[in-house]
Protein backbone atom coordinates (compact mmCIF):
# COMPACT_ATOMS: atom_id res chain seq x y z
CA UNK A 1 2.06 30.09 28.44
CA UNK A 2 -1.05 28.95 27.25
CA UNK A 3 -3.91 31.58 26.23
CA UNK A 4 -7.27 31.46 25.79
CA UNK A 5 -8.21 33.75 23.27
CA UNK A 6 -11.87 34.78 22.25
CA UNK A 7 -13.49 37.35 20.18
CA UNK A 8 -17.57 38.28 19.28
CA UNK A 9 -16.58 41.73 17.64
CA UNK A 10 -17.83 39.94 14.06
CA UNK A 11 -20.85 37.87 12.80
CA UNK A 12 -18.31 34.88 13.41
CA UNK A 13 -18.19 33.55 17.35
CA UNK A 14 -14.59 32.85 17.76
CA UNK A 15 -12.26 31.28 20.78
CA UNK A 16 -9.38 28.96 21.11
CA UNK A 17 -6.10 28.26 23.03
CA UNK A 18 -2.46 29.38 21.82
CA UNK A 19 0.78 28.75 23.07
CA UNK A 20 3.19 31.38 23.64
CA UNK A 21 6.63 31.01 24.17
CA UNK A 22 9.14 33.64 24.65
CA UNK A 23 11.77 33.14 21.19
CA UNK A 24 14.55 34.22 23.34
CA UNK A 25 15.52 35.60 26.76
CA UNK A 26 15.69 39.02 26.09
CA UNK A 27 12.99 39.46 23.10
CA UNK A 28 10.32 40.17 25.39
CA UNK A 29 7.96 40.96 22.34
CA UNK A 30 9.37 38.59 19.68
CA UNK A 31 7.27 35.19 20.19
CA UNK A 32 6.08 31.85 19.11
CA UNK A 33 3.05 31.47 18.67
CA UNK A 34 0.50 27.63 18.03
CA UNK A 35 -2.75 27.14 18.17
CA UNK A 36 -3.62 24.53 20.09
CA UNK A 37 -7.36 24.22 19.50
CA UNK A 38 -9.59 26.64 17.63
CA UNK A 39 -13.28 27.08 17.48
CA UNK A 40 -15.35 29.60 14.86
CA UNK A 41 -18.81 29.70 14.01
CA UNK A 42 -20.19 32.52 11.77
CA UNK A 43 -23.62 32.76 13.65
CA UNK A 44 -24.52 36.76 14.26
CA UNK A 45 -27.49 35.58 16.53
CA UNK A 46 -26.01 32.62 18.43
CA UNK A 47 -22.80 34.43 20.51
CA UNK A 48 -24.24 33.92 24.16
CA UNK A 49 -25.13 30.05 22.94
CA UNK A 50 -21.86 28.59 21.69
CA UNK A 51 -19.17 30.91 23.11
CA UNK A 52 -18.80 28.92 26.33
CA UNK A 53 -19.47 25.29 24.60
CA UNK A 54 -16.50 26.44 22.02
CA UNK A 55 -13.80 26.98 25.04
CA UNK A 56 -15.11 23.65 26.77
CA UNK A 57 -14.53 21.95 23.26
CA UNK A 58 -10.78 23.68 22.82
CA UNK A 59 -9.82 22.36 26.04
CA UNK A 60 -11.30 18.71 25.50
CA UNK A 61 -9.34 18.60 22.49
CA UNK A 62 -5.99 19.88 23.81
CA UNK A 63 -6.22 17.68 26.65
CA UNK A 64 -5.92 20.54 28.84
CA UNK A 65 -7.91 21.81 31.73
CA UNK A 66 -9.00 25.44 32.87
CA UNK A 67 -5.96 25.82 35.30
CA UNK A 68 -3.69 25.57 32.57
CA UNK A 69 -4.48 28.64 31.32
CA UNK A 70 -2.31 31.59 32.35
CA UNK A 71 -4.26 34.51 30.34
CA UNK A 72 -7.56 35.68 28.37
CA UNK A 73 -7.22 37.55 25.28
CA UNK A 74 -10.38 39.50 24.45
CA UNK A 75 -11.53 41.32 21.32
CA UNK A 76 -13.02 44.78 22.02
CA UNK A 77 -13.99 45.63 18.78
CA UNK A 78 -15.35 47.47 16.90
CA UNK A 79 -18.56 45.95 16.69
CA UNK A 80 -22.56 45.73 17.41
CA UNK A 81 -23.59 46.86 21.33
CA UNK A 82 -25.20 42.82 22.17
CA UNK A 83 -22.10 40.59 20.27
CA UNK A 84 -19.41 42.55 21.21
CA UNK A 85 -20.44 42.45 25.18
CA UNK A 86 -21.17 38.36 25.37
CA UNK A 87 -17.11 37.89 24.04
CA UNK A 88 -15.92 40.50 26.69
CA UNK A 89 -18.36 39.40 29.73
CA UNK A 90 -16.95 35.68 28.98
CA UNK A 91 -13.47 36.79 29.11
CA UNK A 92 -13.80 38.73 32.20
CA UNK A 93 -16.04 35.44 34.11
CA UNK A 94 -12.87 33.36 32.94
CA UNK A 95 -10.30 36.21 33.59
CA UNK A 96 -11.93 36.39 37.69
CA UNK A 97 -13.15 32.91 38.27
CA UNK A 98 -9.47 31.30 37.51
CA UNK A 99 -7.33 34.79 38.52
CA UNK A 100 -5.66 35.13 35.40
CA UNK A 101 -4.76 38.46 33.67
CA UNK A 102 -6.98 39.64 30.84
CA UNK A 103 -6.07 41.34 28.46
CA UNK A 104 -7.94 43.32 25.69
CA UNK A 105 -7.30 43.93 21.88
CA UNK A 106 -9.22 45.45 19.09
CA UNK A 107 -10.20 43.07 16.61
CA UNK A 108 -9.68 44.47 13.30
CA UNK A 109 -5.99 44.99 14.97
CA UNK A 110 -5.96 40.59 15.29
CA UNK A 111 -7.39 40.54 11.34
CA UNK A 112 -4.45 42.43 9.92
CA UNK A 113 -1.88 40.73 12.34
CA UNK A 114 -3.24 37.55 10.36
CA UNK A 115 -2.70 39.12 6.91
CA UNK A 116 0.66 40.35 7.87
CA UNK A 117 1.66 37.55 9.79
CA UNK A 118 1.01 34.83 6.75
CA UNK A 119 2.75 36.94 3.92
CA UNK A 120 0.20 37.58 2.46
CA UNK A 121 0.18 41.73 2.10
CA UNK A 122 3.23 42.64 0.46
CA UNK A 123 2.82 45.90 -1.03
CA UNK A 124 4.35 49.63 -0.25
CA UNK A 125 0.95 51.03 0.32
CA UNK A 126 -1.52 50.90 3.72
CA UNK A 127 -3.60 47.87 4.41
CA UNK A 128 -7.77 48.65 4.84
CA UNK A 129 -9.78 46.04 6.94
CA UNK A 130 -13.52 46.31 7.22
CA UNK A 131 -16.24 44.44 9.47
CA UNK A 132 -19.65 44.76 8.99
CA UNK A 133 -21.05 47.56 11.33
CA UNK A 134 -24.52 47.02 10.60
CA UNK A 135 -26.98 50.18 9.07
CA UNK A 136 -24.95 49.75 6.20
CA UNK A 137 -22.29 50.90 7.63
CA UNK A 138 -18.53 49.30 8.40
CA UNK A 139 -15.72 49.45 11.01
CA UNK A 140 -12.64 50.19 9.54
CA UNK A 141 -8.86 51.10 10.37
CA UNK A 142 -6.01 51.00 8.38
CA UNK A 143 -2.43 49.93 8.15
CA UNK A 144 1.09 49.99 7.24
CA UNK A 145 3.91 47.79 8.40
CA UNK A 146 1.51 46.02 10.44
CA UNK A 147 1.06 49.19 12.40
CA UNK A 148 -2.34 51.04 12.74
CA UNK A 149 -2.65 54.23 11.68
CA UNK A 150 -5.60 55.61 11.47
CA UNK A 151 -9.02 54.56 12.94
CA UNK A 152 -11.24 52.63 14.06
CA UNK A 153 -14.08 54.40 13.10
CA UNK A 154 -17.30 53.93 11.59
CA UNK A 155 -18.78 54.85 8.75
CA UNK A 156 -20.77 54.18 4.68
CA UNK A 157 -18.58 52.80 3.00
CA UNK A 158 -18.88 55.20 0.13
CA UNK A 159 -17.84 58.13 2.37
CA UNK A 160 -14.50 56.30 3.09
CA UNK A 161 -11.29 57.10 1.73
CA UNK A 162 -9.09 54.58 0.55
CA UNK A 163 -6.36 56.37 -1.14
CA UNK A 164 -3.79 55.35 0.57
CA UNK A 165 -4.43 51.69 0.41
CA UNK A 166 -3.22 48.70 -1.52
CA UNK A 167 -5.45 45.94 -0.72
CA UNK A 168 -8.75 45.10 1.85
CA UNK A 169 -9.35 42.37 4.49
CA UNK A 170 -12.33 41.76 6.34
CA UNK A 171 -16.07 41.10 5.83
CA UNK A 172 -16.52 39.03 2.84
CA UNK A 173 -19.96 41.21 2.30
CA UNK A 174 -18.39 44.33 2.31
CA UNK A 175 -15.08 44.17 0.85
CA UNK A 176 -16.47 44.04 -2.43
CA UNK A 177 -17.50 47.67 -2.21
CA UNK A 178 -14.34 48.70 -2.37
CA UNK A 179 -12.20 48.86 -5.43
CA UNK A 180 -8.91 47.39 -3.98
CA UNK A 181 -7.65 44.00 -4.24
CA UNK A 182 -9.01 41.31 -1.41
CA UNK A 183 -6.93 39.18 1.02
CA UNK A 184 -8.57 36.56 2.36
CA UNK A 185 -8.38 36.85 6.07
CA UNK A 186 -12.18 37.61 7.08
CA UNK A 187 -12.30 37.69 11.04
CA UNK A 188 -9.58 37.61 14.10
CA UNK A 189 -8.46 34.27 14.69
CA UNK A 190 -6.77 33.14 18.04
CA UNK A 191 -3.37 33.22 17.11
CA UNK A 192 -4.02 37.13 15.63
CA UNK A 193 -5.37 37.92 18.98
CA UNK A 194 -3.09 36.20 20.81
CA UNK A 195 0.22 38.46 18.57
CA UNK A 196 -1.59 41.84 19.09
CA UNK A 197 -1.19 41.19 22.92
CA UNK A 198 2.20 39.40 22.90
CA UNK A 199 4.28 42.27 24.28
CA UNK A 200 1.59 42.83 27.44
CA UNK A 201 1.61 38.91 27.98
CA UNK A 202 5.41 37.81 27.93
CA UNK A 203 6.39 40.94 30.03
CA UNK A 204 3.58 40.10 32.71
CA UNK A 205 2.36 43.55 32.26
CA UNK A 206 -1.17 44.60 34.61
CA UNK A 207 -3.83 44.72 31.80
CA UNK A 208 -6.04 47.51 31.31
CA UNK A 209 -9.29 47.56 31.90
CA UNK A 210 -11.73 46.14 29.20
CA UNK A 211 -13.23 48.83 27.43
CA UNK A 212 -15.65 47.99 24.50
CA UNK A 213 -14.97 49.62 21.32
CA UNK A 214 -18.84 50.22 20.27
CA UNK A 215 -18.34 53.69 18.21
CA UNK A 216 -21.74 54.50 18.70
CA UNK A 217 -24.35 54.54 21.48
CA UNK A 218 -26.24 50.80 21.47
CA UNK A 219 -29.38 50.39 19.08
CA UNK A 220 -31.39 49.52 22.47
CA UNK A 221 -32.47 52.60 24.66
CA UNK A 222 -34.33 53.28 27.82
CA UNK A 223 -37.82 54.51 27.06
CA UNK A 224 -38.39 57.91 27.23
CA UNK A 225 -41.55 57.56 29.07
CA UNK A 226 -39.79 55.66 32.20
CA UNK A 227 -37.03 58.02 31.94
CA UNK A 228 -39.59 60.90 32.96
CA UNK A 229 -40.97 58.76 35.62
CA UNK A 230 -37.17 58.25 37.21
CA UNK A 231 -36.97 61.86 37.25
CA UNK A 232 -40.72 62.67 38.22
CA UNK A 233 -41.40 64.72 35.66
């Protein structure tokens, strides 16, 4: 099964295609996973620019064309209102124009399936990741086993509590803040997108609807002034 995986949740623009393949007949959630092609750009302002040009690149390099591709994985978030929408409203144009099944994942979920997935976090205690959340603020949600549990949720970093973990992933500007050792695994990558959604895609399952993880309302709002005019008051 080839995927097409992308993800705006973070400053970085990510999307490439992964292979799954079922490991055996009757591990429906035990895969293989290989990226095929991968694409990321760390550009905050650029998302709606060089998400579509990325895909088109991935598939000129696999050799593969746009029917090939059986499902869209999606980040969700956390992240900002105007990035987080351009990865999802992508997914979705793919997802419809080629009726294939989307499917959609949080994104700090697909950071710590990469720090778990390469060995990398070996420790008794939970794992932290942090993205940048703008306001001086971060997303955050931590783990143990490779299972979440607890968040995401927003908030300052020095109002978070971090007792409970062993080491950090995430934004390389934020990490820092926190007094834990750093793994180096800063944004979801295609394959970590691709493994948070293995069990939906290998049993065929009917995805959910995309919902956007923003946390809080959008930094954009309606004037107040034409609000009173919709109303007539």
């Amino acid at each position: 099964m080839l995927v097409l995986a992308v993800d705006t949740a973070t400053p970085a623009v990510t999307a490439g295609l992964v292979e799954l393949e079922q490991a055996a007949p009757d591990a429906a959630t035990v895969a293989e996973l290989r990226t095929v092609a991968s694409r990321v750009r760390v550009d905050a302002r650029a998302h709606a620019e060089v998400l579509t040009p990325q895909i088109l690149e991935c598939l000129t390099e696999a050799g593969r064309s746009r029917t090939d591709i059986a499902a869209v994985v999606a980040g969700v978030g956390p992240g900002p209102f105007t990035g987080l929408r351009v990865g999802m409203a992508t997914a979705a144009a793919f997802g419809d124009a080629l009726g294939i099944p989307v499917y959609g994942v949080c994104s700090l979920d697909a950071i710590a399936s990469d720090v778990f997935a390469d060995g990398e976090f070996t420790a008794d205690g939970e794992l932290l990741v942090v993205t940048d959340a703008r306001r001086r603020e971060v997303y955050w949600a931590s783990y143990r086993a490779g299972t979440r549990v607890s968040g995401p949720d927003v908030i300052k970093p020095a109002a978070l509590d971090h007792g409970s973990a062993a080491a950090i992933a995430g934004s390389a500007s934020h990490v820092d803040l926190f007094d834990l050792p750093v793994l180096p695994v800063e944004t979801p990558s295609p394959a970590g997108l691709v493994r948070v959604a293995a069990a939906e895609l290998l049993a065929r399952a009917v995805p959910e609807p995309l919902v956007p993880l923003y946390l809080r309302r959008p930094d954009a709002v309606e004037n107040a002034y034409r609000s009173l005019d919709r109303t007539g008051a």
